[in-house]
C-alpha atoms as a PDB file:
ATOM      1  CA  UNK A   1     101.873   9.707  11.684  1.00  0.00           C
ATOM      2  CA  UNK A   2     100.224   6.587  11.541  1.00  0.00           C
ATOM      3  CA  UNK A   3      99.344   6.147  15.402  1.00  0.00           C
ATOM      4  CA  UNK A   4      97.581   9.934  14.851  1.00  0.00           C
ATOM      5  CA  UNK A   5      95.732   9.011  11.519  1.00  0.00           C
ATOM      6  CA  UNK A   6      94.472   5.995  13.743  1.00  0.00           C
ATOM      7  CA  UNK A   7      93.439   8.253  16.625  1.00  0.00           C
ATOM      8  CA  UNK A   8      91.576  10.545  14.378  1.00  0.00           C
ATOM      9  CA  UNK A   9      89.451   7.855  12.822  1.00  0.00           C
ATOM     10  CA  UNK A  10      88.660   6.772  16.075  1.00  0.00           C
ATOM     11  CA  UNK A  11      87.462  10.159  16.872  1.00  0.00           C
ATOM     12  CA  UNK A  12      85.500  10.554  14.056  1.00  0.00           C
ATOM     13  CA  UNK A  13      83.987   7.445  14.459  1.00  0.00           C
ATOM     14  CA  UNK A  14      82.979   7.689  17.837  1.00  0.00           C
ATOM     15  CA  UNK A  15      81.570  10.952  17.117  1.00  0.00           C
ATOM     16  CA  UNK A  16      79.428   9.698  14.233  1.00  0.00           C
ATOM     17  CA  UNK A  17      78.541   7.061  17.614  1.00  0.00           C
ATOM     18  CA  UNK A  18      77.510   9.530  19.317  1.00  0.00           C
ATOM     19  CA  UNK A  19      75.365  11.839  17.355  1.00  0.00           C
ATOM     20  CA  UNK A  20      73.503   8.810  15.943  1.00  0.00           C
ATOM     21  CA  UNK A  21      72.942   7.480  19.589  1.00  0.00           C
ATOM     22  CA  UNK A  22      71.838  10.861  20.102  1.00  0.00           C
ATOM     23  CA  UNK A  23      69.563  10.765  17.230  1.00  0.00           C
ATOM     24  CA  UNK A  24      68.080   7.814  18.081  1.00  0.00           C
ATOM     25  CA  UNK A  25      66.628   8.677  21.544  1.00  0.00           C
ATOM     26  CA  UNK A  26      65.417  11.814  20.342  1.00  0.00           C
ATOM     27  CA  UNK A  27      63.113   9.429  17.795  1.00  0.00           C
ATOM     28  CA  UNK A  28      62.091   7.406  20.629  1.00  0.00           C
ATOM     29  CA  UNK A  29      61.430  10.825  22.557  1.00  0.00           C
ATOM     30  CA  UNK A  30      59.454  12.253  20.119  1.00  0.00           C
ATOM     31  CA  UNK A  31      57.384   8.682  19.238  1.00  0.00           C
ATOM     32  CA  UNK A  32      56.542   8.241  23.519  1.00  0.00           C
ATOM     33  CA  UNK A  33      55.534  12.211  23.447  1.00  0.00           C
ATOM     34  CA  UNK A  34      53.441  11.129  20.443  1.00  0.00           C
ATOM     35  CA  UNK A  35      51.888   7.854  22.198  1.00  0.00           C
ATOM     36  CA  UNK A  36      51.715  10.363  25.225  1.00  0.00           C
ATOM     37  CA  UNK A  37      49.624  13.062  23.271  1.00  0.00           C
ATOM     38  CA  UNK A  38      47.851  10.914  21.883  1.00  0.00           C
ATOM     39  CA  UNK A  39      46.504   9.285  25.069  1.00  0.00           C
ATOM     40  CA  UNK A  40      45.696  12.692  26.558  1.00  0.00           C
ATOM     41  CA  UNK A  41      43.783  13.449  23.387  1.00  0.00           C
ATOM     42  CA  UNK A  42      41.191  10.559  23.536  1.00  0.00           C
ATOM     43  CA  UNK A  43      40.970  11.421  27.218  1.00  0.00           C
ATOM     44  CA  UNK A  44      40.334  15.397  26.518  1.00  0.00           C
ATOM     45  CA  UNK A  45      37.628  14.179  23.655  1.00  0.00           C
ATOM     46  CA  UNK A  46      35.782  11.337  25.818  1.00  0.00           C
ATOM     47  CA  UNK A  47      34.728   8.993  23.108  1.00  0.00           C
ATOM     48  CA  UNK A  48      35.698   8.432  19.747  1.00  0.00           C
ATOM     49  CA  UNK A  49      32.783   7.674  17.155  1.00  0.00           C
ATOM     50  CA  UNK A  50      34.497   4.632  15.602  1.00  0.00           C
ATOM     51  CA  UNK A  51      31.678   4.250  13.123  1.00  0.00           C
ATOM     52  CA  UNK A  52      32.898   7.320  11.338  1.00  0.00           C
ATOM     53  CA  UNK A  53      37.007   7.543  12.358  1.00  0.00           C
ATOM     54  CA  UNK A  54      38.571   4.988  11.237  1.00  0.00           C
ATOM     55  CA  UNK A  55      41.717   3.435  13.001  1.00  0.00           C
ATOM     56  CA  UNK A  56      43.896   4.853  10.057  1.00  0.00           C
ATOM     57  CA  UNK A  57      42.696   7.639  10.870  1.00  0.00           C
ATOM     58  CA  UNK A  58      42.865   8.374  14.774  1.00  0.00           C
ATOM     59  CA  UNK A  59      46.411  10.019  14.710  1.00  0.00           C
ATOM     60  CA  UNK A  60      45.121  12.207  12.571  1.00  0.00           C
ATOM     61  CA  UNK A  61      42.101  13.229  14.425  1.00  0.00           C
ATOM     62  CA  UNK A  62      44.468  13.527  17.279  1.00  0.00           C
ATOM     63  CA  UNK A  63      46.152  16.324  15.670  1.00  0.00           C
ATOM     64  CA  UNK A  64      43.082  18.285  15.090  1.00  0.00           C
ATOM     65  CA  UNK A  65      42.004  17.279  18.395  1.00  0.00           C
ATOM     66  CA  UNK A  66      45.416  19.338  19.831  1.00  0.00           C
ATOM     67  CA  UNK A  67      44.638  22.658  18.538  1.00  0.00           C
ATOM     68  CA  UNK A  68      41.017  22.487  19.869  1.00  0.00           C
ATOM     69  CA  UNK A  69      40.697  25.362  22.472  1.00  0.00           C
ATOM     70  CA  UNK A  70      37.608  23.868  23.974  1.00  0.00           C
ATOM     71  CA  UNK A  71      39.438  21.400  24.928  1.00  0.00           C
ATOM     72  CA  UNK A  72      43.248  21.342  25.519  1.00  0.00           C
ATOM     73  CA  UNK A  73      43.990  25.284  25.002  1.00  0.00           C
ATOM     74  CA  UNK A  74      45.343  27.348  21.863  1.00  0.00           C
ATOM     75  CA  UNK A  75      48.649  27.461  22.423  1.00  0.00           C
ATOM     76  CA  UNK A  76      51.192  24.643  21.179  1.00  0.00           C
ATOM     77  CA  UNK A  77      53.726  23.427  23.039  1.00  0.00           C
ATOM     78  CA  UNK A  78      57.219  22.620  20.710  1.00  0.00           C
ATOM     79  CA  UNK A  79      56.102  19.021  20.724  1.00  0.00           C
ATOM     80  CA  UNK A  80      52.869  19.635  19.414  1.00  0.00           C
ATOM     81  CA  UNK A  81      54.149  22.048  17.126  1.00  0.00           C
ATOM     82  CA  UNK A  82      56.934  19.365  15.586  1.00  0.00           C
ATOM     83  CA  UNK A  83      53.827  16.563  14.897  1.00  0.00           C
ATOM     84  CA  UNK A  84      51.442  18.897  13.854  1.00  0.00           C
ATOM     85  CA  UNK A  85      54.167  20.461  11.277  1.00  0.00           C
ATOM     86  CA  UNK A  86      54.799  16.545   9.991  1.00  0.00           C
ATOM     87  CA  UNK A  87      51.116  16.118   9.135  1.00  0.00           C
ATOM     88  CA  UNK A  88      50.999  19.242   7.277  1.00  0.00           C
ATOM     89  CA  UNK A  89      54.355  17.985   5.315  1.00  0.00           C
ATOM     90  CA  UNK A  90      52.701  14.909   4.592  1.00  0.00           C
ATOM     91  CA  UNK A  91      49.814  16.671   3.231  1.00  0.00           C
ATOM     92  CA  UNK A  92      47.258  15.095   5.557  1.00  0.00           C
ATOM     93  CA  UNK A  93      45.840  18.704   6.588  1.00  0.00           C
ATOM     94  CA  UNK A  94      42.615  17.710   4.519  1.00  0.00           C
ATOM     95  CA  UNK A  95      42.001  14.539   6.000  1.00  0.00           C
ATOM     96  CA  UNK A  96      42.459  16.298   9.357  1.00  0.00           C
ATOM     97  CA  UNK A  97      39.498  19.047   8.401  1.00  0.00           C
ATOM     98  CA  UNK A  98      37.356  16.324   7.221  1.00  0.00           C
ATOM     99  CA  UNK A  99      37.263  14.688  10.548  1.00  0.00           C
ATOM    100  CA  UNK A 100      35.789  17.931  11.959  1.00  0.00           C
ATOM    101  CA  UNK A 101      32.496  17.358  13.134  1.00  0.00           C
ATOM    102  CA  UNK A 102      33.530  14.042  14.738  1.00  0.00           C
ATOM    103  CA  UNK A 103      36.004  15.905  16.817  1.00  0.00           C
ATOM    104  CA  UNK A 104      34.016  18.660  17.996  1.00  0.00           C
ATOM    105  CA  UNK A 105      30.615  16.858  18.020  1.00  0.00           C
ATOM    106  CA  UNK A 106      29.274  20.424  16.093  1.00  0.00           C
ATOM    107  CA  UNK A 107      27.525  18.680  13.543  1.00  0.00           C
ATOM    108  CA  UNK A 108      24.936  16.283  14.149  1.00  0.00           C
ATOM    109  CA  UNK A 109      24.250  14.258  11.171  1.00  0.00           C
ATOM    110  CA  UNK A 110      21.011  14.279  11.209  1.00  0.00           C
ATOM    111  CA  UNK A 111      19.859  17.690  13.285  1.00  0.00           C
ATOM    112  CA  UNK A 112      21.296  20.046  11.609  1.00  0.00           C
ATOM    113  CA  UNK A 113      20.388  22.394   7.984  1.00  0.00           C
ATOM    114  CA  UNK A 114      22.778  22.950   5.457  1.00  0.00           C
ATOM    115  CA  UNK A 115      23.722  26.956   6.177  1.00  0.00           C
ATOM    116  CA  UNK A 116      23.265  26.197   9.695  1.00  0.00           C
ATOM    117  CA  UNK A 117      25.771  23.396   9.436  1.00  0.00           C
ATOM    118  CA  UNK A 118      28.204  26.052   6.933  1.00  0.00           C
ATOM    119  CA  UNK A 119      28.058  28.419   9.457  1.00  0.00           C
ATOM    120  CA  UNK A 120      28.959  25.943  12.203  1.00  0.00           C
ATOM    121  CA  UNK A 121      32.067  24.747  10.081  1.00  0.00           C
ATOM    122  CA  UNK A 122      33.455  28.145   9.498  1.00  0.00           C
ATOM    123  CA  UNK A 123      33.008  28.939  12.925  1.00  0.00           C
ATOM    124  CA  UNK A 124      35.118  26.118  13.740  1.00  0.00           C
ATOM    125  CA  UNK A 125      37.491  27.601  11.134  1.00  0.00           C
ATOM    126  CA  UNK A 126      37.844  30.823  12.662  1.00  0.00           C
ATOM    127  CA  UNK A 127      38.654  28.585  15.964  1.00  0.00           C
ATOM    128  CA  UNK A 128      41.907  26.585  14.356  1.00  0.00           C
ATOM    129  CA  UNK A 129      43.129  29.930  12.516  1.00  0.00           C
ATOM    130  CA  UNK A 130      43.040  32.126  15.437  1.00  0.00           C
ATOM    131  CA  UNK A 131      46.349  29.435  16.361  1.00  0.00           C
ATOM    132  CA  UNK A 132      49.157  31.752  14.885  1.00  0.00           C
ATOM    133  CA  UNK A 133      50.568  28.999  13.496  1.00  0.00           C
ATOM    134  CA  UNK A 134      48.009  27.896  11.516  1.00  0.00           C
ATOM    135  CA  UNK A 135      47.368  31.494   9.869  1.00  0.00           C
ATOM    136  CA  UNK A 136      50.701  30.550   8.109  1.00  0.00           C
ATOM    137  CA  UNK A 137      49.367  27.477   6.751  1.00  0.00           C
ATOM    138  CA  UNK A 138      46.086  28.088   5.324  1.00  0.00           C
ATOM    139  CA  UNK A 139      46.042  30.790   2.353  1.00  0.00           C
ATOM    140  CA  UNK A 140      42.622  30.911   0.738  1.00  0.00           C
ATOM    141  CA  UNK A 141      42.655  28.717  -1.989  1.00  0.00           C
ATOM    142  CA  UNK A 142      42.751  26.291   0.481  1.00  0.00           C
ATOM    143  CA  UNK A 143      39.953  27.272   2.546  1.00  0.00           C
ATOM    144  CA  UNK A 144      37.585  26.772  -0.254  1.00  0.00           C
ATOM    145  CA  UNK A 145      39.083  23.216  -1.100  1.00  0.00           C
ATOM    146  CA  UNK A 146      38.893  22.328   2.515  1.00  0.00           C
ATOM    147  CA  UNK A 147      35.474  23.227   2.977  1.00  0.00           C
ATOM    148  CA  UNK A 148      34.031  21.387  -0.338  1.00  0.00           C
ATOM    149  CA  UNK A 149      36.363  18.001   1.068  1.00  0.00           C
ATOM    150  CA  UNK A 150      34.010  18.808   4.152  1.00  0.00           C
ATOM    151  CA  UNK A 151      30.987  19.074   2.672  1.00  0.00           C
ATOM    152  CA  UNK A 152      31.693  16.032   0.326  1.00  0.00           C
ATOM    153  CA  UNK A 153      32.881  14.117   4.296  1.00  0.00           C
ATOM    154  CA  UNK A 154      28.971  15.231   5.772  1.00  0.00           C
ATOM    155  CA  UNK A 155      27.438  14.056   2.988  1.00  0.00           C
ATOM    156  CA  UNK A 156      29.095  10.357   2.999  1.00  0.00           C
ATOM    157  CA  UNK A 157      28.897  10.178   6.405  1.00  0.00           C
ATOM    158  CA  UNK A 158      25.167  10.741   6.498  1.00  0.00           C
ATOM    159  CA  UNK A 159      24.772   7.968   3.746  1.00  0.00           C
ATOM    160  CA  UNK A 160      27.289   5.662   6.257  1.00  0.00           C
ATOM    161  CA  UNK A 161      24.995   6.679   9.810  1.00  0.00           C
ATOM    162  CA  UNK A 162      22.024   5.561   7.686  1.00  0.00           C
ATOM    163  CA  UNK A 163      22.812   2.344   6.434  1.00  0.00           C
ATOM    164  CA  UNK A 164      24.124   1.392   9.100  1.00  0.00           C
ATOM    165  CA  UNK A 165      20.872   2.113  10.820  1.00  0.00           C
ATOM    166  CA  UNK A 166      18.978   0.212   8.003  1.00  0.00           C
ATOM    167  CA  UNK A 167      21.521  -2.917   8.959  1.00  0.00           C
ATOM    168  CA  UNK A 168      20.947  -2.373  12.447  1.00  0.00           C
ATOM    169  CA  UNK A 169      17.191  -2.671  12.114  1.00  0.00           C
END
């Protein structure tokens, strides 16, 4: 009775072993596929405007940088899926929109009008929510607070471009 209570805790335990082994190297998978994306990302974008994203920030940028057609395709592999979905859960989808214009290089700071550079971000919208998973996401309300967070980004990143200019000079 004893000798089979014994056995079964040492079942048990090395089950719990197992599965938390298991566990573990699906973290590490997951955090390499991250590094991994991540890597591919800067290489897909070509330069990264470090003026304007700040290191904090770069993951995030990566994300948005993921769904970009013009660049890596619309469709999401499961990895890409999994991060993007932990973003959303941690409520950085804002803070990916704002980095928009950096991403895409749509918006020049100083080239562009204001409706030309509305239109230019809504086209860009229509890009990320023709990603079916996406459509899901965004519900209108949030559209409207995403674009004012975006407006409110171009406007304190024209003030940054031109004092940093003025410094420069």
């Amino acid at each position: 009775m004893l000798w089979n209570l014994v056995q079964g805790l040492l079942v048990v335990a090395s089950g719990y072993l197992g599965v938390s082994s298991y566990l573990k190297e699906q973290r590490k998978a997951t955090r390499a596929t991250e590094v991994e994306l991540f890597d591919h990302t800067i290489d897909a974008l070509g330069y990264f405007n470090d003026d304007v994203v700040p290191e904090m920030d770069r993951s995030i940028a990566t994300y948005l940088e993921l769904l970009h057609p013009l660049h890596l395709g619309k469709h999401l592999t499961k990895a890409q899926r999994y991060l993007l979905g932990n973003v959303i859960k941690e409520s950085h989808f804002e803070r990916v929109f704002q980095r928009l214009n950096v991403l895409s290089g749509f918006v020049h700071y100083d080239m562009i009008n204001e409706s030309q550079m509305y239109a230019s971000v809504w086209d860009e919208l229509s890009r990320l929510l023709n990603v079916p998973f996406f459509e899901e996401i965004v519900v209108e309300s949030q559209k409207q607070r995403l674009m004012n967070n975006y407006l409110d980004f171009i406007e304190s990143s024209k003030k940054y471009a031109a004092e940093t200019k003025l410094r420069r000079s």
